[in-house]
Protein backbone atom coordinates (compact mmCIF):
# COMPACT_ATOMS: atom_id res chain seq x y z
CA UNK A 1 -52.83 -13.13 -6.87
CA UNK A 2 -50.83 -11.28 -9.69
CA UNK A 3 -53.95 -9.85 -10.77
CA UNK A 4 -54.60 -7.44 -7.71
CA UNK A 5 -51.07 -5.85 -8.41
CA UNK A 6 -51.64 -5.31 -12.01
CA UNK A 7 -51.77 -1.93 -12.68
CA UNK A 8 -54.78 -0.51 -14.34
CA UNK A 9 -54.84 0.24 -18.39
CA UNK A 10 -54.19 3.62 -19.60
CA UNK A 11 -57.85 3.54 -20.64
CA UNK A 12 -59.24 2.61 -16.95
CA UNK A 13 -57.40 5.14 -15.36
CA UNK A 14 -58.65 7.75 -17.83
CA UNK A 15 -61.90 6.49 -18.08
CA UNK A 16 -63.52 8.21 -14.74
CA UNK A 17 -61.99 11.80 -15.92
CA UNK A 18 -63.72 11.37 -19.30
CA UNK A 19 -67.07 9.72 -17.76
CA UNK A 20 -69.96 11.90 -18.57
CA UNK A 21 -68.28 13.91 -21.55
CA UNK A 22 -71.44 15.05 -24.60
CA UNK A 23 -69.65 12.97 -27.87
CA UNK A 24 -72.57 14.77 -30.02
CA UNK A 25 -70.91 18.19 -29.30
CA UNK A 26 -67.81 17.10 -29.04
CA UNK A 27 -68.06 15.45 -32.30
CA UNK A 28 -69.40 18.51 -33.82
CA UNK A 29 -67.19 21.04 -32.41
CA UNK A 30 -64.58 19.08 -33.92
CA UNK A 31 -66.09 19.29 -37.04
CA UNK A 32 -66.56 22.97 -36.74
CA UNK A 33 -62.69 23.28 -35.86
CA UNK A 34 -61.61 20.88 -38.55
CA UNK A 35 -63.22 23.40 -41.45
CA UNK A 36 -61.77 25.80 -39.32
CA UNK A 37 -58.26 24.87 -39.49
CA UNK A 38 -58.94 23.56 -43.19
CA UNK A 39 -59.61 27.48 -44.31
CA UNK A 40 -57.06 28.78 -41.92
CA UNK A 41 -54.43 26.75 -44.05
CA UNK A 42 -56.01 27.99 -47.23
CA UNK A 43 -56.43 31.90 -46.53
CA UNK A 44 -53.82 32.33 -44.08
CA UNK A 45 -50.73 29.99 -45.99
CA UNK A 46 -48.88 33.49 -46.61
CA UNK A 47 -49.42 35.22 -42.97
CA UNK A 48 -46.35 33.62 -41.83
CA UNK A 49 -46.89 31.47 -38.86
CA UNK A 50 -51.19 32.44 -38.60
CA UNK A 51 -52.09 28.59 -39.55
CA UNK A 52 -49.56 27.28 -36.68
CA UNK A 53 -50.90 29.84 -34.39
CA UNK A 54 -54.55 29.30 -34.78
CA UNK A 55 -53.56 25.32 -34.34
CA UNK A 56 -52.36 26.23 -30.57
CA UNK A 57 -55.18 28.11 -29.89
CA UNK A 58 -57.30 25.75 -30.78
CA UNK A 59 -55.55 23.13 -28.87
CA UNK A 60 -54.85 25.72 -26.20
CA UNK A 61 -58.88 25.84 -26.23
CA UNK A 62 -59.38 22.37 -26.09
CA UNK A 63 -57.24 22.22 -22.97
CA UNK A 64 -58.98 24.94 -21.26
CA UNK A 65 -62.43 23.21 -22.31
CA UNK A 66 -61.34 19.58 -20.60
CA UNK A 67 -60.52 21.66 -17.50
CA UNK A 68 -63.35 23.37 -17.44
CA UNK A 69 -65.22 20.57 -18.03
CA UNK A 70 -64.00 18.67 -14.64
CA UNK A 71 -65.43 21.51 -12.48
CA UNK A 72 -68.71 20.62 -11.62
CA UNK A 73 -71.72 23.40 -11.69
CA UNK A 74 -71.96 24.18 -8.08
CA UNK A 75 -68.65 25.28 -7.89
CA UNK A 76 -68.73 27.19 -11.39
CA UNK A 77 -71.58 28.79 -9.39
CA UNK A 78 -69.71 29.75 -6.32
CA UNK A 79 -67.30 31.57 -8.97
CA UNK A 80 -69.60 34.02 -10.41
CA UNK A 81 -70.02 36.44 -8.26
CA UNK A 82 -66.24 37.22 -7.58
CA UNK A 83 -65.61 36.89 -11.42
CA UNK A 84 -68.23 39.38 -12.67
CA UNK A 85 -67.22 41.55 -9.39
CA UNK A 86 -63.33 41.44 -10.59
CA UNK A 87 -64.61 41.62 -14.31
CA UNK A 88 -66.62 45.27 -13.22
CA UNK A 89 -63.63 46.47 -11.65
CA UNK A 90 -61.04 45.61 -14.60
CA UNK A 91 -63.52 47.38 -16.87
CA UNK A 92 -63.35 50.51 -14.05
CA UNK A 93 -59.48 50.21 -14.11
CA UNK A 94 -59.08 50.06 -18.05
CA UNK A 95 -61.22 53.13 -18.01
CA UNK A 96 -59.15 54.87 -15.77
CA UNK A 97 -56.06 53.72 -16.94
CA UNK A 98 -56.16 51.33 -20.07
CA UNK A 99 -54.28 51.46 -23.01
CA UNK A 100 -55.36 53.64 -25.91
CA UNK A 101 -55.20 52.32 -29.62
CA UNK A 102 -56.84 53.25 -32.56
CA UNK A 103 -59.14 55.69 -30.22
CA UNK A 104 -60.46 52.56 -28.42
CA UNK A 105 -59.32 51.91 -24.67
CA UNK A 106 -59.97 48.45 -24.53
CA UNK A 107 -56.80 46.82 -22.90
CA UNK A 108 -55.11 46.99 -19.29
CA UNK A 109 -51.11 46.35 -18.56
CA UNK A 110 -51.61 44.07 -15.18
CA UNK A 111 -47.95 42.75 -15.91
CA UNK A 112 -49.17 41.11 -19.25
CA UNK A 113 -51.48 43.27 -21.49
CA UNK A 114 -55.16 41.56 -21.17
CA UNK A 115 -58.89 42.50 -22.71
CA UNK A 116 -61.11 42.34 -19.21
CA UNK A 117 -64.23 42.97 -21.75
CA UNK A 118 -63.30 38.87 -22.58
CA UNK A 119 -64.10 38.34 -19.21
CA UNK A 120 -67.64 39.48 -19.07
CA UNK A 121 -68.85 37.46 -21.61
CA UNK A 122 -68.53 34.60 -19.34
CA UNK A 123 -69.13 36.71 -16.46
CA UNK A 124 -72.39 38.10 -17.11
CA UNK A 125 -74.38 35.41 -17.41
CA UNK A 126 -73.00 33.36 -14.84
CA UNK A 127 -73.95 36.11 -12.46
CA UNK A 128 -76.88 36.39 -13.96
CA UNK A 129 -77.80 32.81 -13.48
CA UNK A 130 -76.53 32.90 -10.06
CA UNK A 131 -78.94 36.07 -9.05
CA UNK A 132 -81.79 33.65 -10.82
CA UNK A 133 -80.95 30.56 -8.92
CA UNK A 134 -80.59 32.59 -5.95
CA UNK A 135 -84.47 33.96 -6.21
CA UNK A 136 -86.25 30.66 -7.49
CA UNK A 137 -89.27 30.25 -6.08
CA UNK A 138 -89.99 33.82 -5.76
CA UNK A 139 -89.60 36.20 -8.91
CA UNK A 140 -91.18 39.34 -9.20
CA UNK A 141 -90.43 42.23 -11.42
CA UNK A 142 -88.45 44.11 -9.28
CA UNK A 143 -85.69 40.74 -9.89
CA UNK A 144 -86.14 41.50 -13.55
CA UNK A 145 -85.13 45.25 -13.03
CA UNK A 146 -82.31 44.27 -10.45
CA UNK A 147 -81.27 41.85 -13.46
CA UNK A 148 -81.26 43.89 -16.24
CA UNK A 149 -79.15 46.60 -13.91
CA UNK A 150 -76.50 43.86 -13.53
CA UNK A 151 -76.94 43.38 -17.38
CA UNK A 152 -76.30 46.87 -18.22
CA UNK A 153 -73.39 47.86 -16.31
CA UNK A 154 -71.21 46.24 -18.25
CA UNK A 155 -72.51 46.58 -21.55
CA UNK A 156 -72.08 50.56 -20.65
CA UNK A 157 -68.24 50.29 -19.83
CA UNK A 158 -68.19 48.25 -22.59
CA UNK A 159 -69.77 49.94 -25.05
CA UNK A 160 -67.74 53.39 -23.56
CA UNK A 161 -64.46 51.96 -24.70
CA UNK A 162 -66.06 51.84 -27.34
CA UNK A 163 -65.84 47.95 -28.36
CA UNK A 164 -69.66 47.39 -29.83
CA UNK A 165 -68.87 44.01 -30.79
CA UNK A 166 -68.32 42.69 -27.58
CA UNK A 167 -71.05 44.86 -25.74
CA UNK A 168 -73.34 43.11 -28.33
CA UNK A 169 -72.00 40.09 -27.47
CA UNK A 170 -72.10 40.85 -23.58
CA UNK A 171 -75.83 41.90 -23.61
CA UNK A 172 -77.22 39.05 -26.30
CA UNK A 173 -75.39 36.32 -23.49
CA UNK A 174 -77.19 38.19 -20.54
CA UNK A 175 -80.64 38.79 -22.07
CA UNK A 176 -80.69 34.64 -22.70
CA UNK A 177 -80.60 34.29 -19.27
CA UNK A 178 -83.37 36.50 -18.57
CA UNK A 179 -85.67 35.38 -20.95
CA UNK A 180 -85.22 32.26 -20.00
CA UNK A 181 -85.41 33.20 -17.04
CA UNK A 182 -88.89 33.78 -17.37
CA UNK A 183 -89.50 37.09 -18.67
CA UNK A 184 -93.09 38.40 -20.16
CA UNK A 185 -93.93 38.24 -23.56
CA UNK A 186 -95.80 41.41 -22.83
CA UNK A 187 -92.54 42.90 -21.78
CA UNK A 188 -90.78 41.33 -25.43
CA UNK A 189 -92.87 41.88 -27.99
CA UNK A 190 -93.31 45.39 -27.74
CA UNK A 191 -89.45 45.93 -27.49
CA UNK A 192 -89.10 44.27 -30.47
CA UNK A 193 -91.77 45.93 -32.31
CA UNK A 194 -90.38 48.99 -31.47
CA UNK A 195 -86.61 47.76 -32.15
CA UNK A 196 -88.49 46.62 -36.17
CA UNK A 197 -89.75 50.29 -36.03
CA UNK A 198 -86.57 51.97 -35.90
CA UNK A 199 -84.84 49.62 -38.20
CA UNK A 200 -87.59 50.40 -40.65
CA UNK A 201 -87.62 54.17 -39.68
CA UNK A 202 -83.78 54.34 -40.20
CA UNK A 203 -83.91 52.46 -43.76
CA UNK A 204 -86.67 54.69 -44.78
CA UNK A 205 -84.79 57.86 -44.29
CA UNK A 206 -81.52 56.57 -44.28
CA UNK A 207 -80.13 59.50 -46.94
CA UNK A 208 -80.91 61.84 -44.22
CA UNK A 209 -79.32 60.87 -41.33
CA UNK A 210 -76.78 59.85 -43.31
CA UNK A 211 -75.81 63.74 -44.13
CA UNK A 212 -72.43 64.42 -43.03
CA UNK A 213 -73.85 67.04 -40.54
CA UNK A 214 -76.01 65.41 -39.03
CA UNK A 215 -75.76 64.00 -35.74
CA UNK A 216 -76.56 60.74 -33.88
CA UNK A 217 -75.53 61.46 -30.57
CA UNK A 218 -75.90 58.02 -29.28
CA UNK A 219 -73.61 57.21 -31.49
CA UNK A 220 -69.93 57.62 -32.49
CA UNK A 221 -69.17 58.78 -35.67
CA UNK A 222 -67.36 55.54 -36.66
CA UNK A 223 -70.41 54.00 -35.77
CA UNK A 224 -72.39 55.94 -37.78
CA UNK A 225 -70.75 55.37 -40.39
CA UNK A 226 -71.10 51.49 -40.46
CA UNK A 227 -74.34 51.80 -40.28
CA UNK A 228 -74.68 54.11 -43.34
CA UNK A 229 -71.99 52.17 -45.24
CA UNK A 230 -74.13 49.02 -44.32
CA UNK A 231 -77.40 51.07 -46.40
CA UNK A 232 -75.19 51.55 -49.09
CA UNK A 233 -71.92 50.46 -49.41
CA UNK A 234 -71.45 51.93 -52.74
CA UNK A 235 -71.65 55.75 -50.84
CA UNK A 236 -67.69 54.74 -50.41
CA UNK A 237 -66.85 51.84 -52.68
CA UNK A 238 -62.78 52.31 -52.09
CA UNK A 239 -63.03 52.95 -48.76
CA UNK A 240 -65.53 52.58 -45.83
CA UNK A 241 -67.48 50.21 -48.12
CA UNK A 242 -64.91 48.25 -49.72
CA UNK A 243 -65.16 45.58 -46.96
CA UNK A 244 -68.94 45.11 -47.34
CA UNK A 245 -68.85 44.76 -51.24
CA UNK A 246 -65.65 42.33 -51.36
CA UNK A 247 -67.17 40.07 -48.93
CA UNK A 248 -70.65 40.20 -50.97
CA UNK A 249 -68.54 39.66 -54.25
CA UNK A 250 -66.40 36.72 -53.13
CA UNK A 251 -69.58 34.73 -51.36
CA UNK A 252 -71.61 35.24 -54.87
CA UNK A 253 -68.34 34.35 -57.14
CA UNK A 254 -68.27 30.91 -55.15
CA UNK A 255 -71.75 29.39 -56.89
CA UNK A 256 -72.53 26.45 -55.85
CA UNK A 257 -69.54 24.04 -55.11
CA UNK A 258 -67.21 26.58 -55.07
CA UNK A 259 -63.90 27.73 -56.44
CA UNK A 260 -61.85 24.82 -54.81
CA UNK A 261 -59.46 24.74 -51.72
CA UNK A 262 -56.87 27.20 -52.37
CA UNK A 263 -58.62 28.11 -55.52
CA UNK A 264 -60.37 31.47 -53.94
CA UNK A 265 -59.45 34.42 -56.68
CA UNK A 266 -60.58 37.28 -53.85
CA UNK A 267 -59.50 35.87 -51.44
CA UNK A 268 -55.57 35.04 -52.52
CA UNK A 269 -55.63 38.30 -54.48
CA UNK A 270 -56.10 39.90 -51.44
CA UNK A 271 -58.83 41.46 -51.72
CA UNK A 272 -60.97 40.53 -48.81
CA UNK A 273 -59.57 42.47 -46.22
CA UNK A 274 -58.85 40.99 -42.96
CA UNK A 275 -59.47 37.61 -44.56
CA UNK A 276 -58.33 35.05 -41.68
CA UNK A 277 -60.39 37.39 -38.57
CA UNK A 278 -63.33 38.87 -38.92
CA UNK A 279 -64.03 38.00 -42.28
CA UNK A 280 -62.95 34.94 -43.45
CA UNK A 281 -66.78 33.46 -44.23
CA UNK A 282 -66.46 35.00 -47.46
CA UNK A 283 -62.98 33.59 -47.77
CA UNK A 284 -64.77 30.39 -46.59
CA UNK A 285 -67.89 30.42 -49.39
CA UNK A 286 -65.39 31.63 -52.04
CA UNK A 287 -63.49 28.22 -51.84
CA UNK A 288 -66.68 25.85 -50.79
CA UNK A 289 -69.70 27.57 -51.93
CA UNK A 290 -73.35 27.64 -51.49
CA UNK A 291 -72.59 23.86 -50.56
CA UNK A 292 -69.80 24.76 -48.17
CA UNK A 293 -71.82 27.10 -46.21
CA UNK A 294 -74.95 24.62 -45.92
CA UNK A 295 -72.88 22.00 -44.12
CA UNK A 296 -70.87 25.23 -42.12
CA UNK A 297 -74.64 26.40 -40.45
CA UNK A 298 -75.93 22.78 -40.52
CA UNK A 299 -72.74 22.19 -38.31
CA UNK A 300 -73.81 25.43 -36.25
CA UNK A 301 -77.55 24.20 -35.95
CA UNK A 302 -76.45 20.78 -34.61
CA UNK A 303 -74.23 23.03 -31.85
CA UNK A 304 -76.72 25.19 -31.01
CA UNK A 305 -79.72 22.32 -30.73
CA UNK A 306 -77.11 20.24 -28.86
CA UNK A 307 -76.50 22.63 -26.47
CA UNK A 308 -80.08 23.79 -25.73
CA UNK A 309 -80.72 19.82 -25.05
CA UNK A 310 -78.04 20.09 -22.65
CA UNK A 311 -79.74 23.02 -21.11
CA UNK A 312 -83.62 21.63 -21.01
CA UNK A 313 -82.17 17.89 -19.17
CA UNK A 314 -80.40 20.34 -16.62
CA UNK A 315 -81.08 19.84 -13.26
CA UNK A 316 -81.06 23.24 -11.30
CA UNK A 317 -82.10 26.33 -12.19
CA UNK A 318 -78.53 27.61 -12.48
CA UNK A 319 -77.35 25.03 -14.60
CA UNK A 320 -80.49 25.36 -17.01
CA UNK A 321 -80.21 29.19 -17.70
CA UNK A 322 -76.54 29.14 -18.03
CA UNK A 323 -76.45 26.10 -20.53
CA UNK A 324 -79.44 28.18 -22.45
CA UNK A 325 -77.51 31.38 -22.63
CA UNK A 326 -73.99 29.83 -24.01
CA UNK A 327 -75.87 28.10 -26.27
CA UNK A 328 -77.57 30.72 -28.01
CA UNK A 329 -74.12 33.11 -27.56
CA UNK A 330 -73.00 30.65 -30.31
CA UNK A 331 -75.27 31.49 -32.28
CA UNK A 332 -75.43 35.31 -32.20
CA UNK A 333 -71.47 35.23 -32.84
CA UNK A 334 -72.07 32.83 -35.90
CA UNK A 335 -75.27 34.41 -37.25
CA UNK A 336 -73.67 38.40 -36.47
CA UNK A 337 -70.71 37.29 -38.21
CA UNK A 338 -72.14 35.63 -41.25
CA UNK A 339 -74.23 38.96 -41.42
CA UNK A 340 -71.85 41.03 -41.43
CA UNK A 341 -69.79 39.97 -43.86
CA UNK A 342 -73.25 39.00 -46.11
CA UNK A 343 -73.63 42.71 -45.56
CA UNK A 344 -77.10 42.51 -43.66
CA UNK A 345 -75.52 43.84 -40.70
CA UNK A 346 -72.83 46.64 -39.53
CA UNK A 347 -69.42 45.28 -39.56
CA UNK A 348 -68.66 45.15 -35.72
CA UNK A 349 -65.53 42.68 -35.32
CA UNK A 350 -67.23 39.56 -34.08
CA UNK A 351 -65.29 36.14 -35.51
CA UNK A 352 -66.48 33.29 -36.75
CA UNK A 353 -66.27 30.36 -33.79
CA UNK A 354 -63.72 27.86 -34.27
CA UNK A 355 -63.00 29.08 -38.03
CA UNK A 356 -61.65 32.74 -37.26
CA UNK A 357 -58.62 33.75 -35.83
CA UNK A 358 -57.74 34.88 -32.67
CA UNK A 359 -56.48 33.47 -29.20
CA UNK A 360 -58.34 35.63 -27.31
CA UNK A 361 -61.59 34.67 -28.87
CA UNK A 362 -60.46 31.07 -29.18
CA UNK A 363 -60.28 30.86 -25.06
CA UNK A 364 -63.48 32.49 -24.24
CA UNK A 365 -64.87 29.91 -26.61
CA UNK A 366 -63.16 27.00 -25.14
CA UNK A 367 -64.12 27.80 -21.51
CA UNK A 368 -68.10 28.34 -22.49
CA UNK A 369 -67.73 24.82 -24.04
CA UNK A 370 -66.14 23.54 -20.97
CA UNK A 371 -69.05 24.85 -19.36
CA UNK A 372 -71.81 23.23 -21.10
CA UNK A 373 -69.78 19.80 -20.93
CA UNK A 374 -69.89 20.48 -16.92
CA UNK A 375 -73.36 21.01 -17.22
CA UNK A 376 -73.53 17.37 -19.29
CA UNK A 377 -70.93 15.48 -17.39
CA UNK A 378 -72.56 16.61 -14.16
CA UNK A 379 -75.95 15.17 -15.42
CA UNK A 380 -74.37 12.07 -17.20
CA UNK A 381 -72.71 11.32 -13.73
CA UNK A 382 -75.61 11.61 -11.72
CA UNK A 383 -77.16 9.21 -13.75
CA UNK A 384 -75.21 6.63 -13.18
């Protein structure tokens, strides 16, 4: 009789909430934020208090993905059309009347200072998957057009502020959806032939456009300049280009195994610039080399493939595309990061996940990992 007023184990009671959770990607993302925290010691020992603050974000992430996590995918569904509607209208306000710095008005006082762009990486293709779920059954290409409008609106506000980074981020996480969606080959292989085109084109003559008087129009002149700095970096070696040919120096001066942790000559010299953000890869290869940054994408790959899994045993429509989308918006911030500071693409602030710092980052990675363990946990649940 004593045994029916026993109360229940720690582990029992915890069990049901953790039912369902994806251990491969949990495993790995706690990998990923092991090196992470690893490097942030190393390249970030003399920023004062960066190592302790990228440890709370990270765990500030990990709470935010376990609550996530515990809200299944219908009601993550129900959400997205008030948070992209709320995320529009942020973008409207801090356009109106956001906060200016460094020329860029990315940021909005609502009582505490906040980035709505953040938002709309989430936002986007939730509604996006919602508007796809919502016409299964009967695409045509009109949905496609009404998709790509929602797609574009706030990539434009986005891009106005101007924040590239995150309107590349924005429009990479909503053109997942639609492709896999569905979307025509006939409709993506000639935009990306003509996309090669102009990338060739703009190699070819780069020395031209690159003339101080000479215009782009589409883009800023900051923007420009990335892009010629990214051509040749050498054009301004002390200045413009010194991030570009730092980053390429310290990822070639690690070899093979690497310099050693704490070992990293450019990187404790300080000569990396903003070596614990946007470009602490090269901090990261400096230290761990050519080895190092096998078992960094490896650990990337395994996210990435793990994810997509998660995506193709989905069972809705909604749940499919939106798995899909976050997966491969982990890879477009780890591949244009890892680009960028390779110096095969502009420099456009986008970290490194789970190995850069940054709380506001950190978040909107934790909550798109919450979301794909919904998507798992809702499936593992089901099944049993």
């Amino acid at each position: 009789m004593n045994a029916v007023y026993d109360r229940p184990s720690l582990w029992l009671r915890l069990r049901p909430v953790l039912a369902g959770f994806d251990a491969p990607l949990l495993l790995v993302v706690c990998a990923l934020a092991a090196l992470g925290m690893v490097t942030m010691y190393s390249v970030g020992y003399d920023h004062g208090t960066r190592f302790v603050d990228h440890g709370r974000n990270m765990l500030l992430a990990a709470g935010l993905m376990f609550l996530v996590a515990q809200v299944p995918p219908q009601r993550l569904m129900a959400l997205a059309v008030p948070l992209y509607t709320v995320g529009v209208l942020l973008l409207v306000s801090t356009a109106l009347f956001g906060i200016t710095k460094k020329g860029a008005t990315r940021w909005l006082n609502v009582g505490v200072v906040i980035q709505p762009s953040e938002l709309l990486k989430l936002a986007t293709p939730l509604m996006l998957a919602w508007w796809f779920q919502k016409r299964e059954g009967q695409l045509r290409a009109l949905d496609f057009g009404f998709a790509a409008l929602l797609l574009l609106l706030p990539v434009g506000l986005v891009a106005k502020q101007p924040d590239l980074g995150t309107a590349l981020l924005v429009l990479a996480g909503g053109l997942y959806v639609i492709f896999f969606a569905g979307l025509s080959w006939r409709l993506i292989v000639p935009l990306l032939l003509a996309a090669g085109l102009g990338l060739v084109a703009i190699v070819i003559s780069g020395d031209a456009l690159c003339q101080p008087d000479v215009d782009w129009q589409v883009l800023r002149d900051y923007q420009k300049q990335r892009v010629c700095t990214l051509l040749d970096p050498t054009r301004d070696p002390l200045g413009k280009g010194f991030h570009i040919i730092q980053g390429m120096i310290a990822i070639g001066s690690g070899g093979v195994t690497g310099k050693g942790f704490m070992s990293g000559t450019q990187t404790h010299l300080e000569f990396i610039p903003e070596r614990t953000t946007d470009f602490i890869f090269a901090a990261f290869s400096e230290e761990f080399g050519l080895l190092g940054v096998i078992g960094l994408v490896l650990g990337f790959c395994v996210l990435i493939l793990r994810g997509l899994w998660i995506a193709a045993q989905a069972p809705t429509v909604f749940s499919r595309l939106l798995a899909g989308a976050l997966s491969l918006s982990f890879f477009t911030y780890a591949f244009v990061n890892m680009g960028m500071v390779s110096g095969i693409l502009p420099v456009v602030g986008v970290p490194l996940p789970f190995v850069s710092y940054g709380g506001t980052a950190m978040v909107t990675l934790g909550v798109a990992l919450g979301m794909l363990m919904s998507i798992a946990r809702s499936r593992g649940l089901m099944q049993r």
